[in-house]
Protein backbone atom coordinates (compact mmCIF):
# COMPACT_ATOMS: atom_id res chain seq x y z
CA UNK A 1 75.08 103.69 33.12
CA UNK A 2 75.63 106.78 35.27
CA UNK A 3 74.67 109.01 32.33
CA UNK A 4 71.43 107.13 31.94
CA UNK A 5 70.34 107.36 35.50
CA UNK A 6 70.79 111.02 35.77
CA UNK A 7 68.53 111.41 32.84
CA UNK A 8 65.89 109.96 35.19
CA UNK A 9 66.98 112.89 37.52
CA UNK A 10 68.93 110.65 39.77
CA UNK A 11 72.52 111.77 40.00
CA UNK A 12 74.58 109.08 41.82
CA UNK A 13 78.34 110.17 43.28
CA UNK A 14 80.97 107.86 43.89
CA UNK A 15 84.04 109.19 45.77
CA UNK A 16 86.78 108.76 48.12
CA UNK A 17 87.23 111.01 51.60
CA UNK A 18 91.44 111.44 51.39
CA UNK A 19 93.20 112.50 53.69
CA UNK A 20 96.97 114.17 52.62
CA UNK A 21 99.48 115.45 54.10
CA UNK A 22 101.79 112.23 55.25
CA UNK A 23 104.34 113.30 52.51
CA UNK A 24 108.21 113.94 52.41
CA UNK A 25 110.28 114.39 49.21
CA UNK A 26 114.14 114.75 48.57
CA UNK A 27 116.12 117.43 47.85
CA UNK A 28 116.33 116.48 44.30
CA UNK A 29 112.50 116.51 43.57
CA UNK A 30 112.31 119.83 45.17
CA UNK A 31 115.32 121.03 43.00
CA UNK A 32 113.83 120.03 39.94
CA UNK A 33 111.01 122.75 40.18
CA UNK A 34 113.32 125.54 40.93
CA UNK A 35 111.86 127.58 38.45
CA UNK A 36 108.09 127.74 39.91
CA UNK A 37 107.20 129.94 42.63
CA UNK A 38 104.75 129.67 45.51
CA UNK A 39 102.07 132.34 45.57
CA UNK A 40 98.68 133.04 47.30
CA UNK A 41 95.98 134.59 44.33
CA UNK A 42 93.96 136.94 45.69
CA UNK A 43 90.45 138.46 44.06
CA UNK A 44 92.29 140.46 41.85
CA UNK A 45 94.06 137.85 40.19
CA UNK A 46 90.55 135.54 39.98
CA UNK A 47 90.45 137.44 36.43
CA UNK A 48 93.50 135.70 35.26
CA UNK A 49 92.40 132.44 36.06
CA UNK A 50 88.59 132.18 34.92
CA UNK A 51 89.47 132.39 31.76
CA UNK A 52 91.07 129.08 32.12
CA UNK A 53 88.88 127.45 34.60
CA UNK A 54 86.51 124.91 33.24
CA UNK A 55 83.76 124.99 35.76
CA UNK A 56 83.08 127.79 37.44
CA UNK A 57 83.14 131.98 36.37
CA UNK A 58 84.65 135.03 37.46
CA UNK A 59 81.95 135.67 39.80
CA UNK A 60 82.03 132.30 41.52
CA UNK A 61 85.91 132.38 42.11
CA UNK A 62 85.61 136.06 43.95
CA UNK A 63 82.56 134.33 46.04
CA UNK A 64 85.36 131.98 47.47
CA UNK A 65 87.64 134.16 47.81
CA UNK A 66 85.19 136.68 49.85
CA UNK A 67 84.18 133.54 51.57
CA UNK A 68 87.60 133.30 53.27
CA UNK A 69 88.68 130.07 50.86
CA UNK A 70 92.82 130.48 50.25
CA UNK A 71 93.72 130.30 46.29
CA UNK A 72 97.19 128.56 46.15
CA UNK A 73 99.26 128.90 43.11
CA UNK A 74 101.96 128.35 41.53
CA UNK A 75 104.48 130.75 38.57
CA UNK A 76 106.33 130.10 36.13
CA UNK A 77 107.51 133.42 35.09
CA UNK A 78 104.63 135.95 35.93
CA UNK A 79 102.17 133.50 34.26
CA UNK A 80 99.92 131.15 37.02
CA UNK A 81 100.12 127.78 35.71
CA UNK A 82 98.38 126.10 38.28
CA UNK A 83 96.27 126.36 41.60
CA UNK A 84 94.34 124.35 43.68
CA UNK A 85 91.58 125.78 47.29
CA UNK A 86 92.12 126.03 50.35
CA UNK A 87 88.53 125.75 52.65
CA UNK A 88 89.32 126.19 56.31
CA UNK A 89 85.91 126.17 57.34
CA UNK A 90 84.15 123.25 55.97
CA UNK A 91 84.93 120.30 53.42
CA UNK A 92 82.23 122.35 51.03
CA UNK A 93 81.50 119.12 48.76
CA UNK A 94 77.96 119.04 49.15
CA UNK A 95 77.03 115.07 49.72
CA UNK A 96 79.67 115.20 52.37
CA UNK A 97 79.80 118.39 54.48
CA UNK A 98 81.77 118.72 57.58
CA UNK A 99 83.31 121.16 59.91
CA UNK A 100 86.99 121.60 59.84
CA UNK A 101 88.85 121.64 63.21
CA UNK A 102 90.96 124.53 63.68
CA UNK A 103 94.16 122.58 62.39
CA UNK A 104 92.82 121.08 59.23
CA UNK A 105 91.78 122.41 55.76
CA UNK A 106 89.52 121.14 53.04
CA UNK A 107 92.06 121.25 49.36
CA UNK A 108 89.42 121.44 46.34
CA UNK A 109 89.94 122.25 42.02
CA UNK A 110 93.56 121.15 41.72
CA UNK A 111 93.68 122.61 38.31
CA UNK A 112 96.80 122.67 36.24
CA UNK A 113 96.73 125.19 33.00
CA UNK A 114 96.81 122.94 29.64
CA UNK A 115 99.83 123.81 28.62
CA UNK A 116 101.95 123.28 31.69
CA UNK A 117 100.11 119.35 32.14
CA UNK A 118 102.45 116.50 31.98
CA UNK A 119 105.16 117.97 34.54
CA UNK A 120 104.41 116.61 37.52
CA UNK A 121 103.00 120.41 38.91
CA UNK A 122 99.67 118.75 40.19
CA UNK A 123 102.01 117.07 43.57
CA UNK A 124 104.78 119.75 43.72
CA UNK A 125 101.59 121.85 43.97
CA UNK A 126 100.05 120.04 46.39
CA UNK A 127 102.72 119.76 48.24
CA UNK A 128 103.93 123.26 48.41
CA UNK A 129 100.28 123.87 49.59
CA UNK A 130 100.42 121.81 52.62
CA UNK A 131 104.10 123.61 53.54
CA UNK A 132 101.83 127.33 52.88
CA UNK A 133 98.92 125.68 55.48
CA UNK A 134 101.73 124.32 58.02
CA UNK A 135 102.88 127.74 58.12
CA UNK A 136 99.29 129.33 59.28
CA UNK A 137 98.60 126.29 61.76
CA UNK A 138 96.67 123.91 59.15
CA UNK A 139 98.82 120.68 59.47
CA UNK A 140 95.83 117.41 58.41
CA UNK A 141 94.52 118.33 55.05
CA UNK A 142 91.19 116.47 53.32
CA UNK A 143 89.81 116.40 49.73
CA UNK A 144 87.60 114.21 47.57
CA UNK A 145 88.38 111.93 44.69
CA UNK A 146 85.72 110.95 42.44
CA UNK A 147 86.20 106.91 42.09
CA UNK A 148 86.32 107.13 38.26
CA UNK A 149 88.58 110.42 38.09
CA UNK A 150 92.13 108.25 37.65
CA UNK A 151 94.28 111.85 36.74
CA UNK A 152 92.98 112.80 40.78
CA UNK A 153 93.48 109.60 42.06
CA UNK A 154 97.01 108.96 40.40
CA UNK A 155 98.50 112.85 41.91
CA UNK A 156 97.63 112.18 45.39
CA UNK A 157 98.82 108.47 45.45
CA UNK A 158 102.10 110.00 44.19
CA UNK A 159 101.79 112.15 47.55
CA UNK A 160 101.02 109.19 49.89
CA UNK A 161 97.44 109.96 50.45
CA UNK A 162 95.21 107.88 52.21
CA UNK A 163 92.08 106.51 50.37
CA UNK A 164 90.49 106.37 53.75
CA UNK A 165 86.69 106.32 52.66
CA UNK A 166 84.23 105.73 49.68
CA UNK A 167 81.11 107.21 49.79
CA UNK A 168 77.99 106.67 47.41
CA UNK A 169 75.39 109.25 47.26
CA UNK A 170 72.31 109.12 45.61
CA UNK A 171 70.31 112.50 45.09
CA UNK A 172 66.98 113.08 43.36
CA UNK A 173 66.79 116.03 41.05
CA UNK A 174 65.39 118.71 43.68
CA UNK A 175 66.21 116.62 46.40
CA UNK A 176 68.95 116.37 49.36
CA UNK A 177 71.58 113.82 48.47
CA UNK A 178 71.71 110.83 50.84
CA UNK A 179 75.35 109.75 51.28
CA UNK A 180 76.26 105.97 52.20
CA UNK A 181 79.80 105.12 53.79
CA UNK A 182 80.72 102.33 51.72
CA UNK A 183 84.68 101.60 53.52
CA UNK A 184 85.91 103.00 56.02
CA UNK A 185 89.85 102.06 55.40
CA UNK A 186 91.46 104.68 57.81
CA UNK A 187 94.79 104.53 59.19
């Protein structure tokens, strides 16, 4: 149905507001991704990742970068097998802008490299993400879930997220979208 109504040139968006963060993991968990290492990507390494990344270019991954956004990765070996942003200025999706107070950050494109999927990388990730933040002040962390995208939803409920809003915005082809709180389920 979606499909249909953006051939109109209406494009509807259904998504959550989560908030992350509230997570703690054993020893063991930790342990069993001893063989991945943290790093931050800077505009030089951009390069090694467009290649992979599905929906934006080389170009538009230096523009955050230049922007001040923080690339987060993660190694196996010298090879980054998976990243995910870091916006401590704004939550930058568009139906849903808002500032970000100067302990928070706005985490965007989780992306795990094909080959490495189906290891659990997407939470240690995450997680390792919000411990890099911590350590620069960022401690309450936001992103959006599309309702329909299950692989998002499922990675963050393994983190204890909080589904604390859904949203519906409706936008016109060459309009502004116009966003509707739909719950507001905050803890």
């Amino acid at each position: 149905m979606l499909k249909k109504v953006g051939k109109l040139g209406v494009k509807i968006d259904l998504f959550y507001l989560v908030s992350e963060g509230n997570f703690t993991c054993s020893q063991q968990w930790l342990d069993s991704f001893q063989d991945y290492t943290l790093c931050v990507l800077d505009r030089d390494d951009m390069e090694l990742i467009a290649a992979d990344h599905p929906w934006d270019n080389l170009d538009g991954l230096r523009a955050r970068i230049d922007k001040g956004h923080i690339c987060i990765g993660l190694k196996y070996e010298d090879d980054i097998v998976a990243f995910t942003w870091a916006d401590l200025e704004e939550c930058n999706h568009v139906p849903l802008r808002f500032a970000m107070a100067d302990n928070e950050a706005y985490l965007y494109d989780a992306f795990t490299m094909p080959r490495f999927r189906g290891k659990g990388l997407a939470p240690y990730m995450r997680y390792q993400s919000y411990q890099h933040l911590r350590s620069i002040g960022r401690d309450r962390y936001y992103s959006i879930s599309q309702y329909f995208n299950t692989s998002s939803i499922q990675f963050k409920q393994k983190l204890n997220a909080g589904f604390d809003q859904l949203y519906l915005s409706v936008e016109r082809k060459s309009g502004t979208p116009h966003t509707f709180q739909l719950r507001n389920t905050a803890r």
